[in-house]
N, C-alpha and C. Protein backbone atom coordinates (compact mmCIF):
# COMPACT_ATOMS: atom_id res chain seq x y z
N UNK A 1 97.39 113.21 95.81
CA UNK A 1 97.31 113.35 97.27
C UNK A 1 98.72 113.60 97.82
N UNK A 2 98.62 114.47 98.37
CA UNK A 2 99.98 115.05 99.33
C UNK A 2 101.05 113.82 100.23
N UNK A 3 99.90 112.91 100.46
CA UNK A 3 100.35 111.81 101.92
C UNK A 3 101.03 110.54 101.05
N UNK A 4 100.98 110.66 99.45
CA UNK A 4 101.48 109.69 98.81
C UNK A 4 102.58 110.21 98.02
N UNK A 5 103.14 111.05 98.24
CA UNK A 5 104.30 112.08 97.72
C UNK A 5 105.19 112.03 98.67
N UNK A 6 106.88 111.76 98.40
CA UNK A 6 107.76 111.88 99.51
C UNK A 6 107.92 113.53 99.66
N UNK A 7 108.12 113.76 98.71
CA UNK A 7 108.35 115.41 98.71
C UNK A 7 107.35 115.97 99.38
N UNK A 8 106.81 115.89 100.55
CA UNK A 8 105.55 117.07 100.56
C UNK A 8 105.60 116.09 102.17
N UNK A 9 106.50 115.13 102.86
CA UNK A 9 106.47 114.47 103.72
C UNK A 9 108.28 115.56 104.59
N UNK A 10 108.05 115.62 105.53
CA UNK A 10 109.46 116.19 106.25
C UNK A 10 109.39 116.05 107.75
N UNK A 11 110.42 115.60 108.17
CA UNK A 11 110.57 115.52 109.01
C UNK A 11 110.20 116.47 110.30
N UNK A 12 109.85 116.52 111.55
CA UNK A 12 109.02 117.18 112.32
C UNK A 12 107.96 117.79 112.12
N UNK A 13 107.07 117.18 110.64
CA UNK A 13 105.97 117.60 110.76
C UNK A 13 104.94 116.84 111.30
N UNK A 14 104.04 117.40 111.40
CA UNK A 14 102.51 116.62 112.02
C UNK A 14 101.96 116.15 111.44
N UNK A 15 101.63 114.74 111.48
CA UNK A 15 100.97 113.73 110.52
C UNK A 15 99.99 112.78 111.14
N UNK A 16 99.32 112.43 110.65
CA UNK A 16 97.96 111.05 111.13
C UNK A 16 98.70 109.97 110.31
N UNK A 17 98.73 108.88 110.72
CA UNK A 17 99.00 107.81 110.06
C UNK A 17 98.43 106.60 110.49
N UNK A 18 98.36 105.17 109.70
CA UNK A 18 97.82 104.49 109.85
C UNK A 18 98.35 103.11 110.22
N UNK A 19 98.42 102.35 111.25
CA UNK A 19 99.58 101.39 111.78
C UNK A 19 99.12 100.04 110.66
N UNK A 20 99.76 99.17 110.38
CA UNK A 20 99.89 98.35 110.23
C UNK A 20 98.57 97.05 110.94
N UNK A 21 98.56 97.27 111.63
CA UNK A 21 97.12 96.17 112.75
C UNK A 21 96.04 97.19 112.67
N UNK A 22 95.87 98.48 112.21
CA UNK A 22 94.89 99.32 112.43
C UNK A 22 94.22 99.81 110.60
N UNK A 23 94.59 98.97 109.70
CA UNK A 23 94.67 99.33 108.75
C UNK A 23 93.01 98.76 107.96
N UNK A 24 92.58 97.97 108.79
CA UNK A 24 91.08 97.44 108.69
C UNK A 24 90.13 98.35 109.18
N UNK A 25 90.71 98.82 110.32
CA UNK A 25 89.26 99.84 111.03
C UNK A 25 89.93 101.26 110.62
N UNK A 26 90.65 101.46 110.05
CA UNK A 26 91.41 102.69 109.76
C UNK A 26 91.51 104.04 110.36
N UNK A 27 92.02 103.04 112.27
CA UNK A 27 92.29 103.66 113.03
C UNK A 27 93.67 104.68 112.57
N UNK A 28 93.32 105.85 112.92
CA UNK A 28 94.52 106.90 113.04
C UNK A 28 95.34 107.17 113.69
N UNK A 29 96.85 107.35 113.99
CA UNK A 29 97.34 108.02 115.15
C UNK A 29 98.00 108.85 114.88
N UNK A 30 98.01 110.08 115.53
CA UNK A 30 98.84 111.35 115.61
C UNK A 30 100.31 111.47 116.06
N UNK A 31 101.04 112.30 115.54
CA UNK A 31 102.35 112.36 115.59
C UNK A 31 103.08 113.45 115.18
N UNK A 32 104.79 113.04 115.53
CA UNK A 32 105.76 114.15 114.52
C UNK A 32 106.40 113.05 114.05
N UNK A 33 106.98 113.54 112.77
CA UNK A 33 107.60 112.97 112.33
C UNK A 33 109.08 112.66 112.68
N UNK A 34 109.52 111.40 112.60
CA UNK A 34 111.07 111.06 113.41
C UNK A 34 111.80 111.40 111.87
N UNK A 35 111.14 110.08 111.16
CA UNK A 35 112.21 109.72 110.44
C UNK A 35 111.32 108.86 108.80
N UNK A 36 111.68 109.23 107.80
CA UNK A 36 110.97 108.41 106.57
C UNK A 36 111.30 107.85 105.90
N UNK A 37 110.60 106.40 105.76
CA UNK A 37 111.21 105.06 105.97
C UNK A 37 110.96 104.49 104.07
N UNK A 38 109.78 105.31 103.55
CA UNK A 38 109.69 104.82 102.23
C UNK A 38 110.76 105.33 101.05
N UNK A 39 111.40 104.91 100.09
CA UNK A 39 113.11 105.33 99.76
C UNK A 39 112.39 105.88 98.72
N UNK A 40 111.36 105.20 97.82
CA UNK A 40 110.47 105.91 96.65
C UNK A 40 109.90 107.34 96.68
N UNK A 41 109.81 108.08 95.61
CA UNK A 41 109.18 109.37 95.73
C UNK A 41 107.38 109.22 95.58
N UNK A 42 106.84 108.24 95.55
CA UNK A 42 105.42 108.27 95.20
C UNK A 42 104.94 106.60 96.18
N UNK A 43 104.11 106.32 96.67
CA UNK A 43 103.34 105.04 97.15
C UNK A 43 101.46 105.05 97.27
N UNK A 44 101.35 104.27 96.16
CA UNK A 44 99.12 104.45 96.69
C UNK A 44 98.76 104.29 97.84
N UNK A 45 99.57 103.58 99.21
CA UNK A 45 99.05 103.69 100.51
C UNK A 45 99.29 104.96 101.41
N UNK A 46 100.81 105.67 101.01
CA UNK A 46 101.11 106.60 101.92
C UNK A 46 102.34 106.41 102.07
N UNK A 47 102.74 107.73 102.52
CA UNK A 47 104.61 106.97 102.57
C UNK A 47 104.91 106.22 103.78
N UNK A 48 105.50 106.02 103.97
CA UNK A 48 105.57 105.18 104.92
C UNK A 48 106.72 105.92 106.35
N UNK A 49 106.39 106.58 107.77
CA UNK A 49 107.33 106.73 108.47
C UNK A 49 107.32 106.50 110.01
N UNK A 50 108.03 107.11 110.77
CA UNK A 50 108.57 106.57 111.97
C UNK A 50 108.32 107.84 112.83
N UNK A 51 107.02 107.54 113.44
CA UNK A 51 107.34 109.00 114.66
C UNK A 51 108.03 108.92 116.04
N UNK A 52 107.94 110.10 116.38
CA UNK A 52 109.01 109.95 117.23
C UNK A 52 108.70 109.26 118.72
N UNK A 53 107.69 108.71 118.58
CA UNK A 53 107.06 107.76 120.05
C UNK A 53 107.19 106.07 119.11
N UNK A 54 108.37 106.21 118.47
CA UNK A 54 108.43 104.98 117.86
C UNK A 54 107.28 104.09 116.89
N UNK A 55 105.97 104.95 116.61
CA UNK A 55 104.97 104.09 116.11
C UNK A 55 105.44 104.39 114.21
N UNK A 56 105.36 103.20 113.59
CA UNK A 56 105.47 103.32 112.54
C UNK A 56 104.12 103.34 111.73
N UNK A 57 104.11 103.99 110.69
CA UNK A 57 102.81 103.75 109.86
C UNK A 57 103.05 104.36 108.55
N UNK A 58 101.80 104.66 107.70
CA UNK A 58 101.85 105.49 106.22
C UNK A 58 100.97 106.70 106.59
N UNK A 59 101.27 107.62 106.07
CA UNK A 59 100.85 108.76 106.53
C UNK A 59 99.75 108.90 105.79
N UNK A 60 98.22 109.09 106.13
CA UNK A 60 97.10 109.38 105.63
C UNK A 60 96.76 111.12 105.49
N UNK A 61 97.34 111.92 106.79
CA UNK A 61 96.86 113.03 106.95
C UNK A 61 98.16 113.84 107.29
N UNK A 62 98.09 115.16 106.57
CA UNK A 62 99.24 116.19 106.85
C UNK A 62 98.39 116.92 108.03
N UNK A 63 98.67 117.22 109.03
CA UNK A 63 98.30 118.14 109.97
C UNK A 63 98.35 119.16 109.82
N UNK A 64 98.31 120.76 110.60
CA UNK A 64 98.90 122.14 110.72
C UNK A 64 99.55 121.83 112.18
């Protein structure tokens, strides 16, 4: 999966990710990307980053 790869994660792209308190109902939220916070090249949840409305999460979905 693409969303568990750092390489395939970049900055100002469009991503769905999944917050932290939202990770039970596996509410989504939309975004760009600020900034990516996981230092590893691979994670089974998602990498982990920072959009630019400050919400942090793991990225479930690459956008267009």
């Amino acid at each position: 999966m693409n969303n568990q790869k750092r390489e395939f994660i970049r900055i100002g792209l469009r991503v769905a990710v999944v917050q932290k308190q939202d990770q039970r109902s596996g509410a989504l939220t939309e975004g760009i990307v600020e900034s990516i916070l996981t230092n590893s090249g691979f994670h089974p949840h998602g990498i982990k980053v920072r959009l630019t409305d400050g919400t942090v999460g793991r990225v479930k979905q690459i956008l267009n």
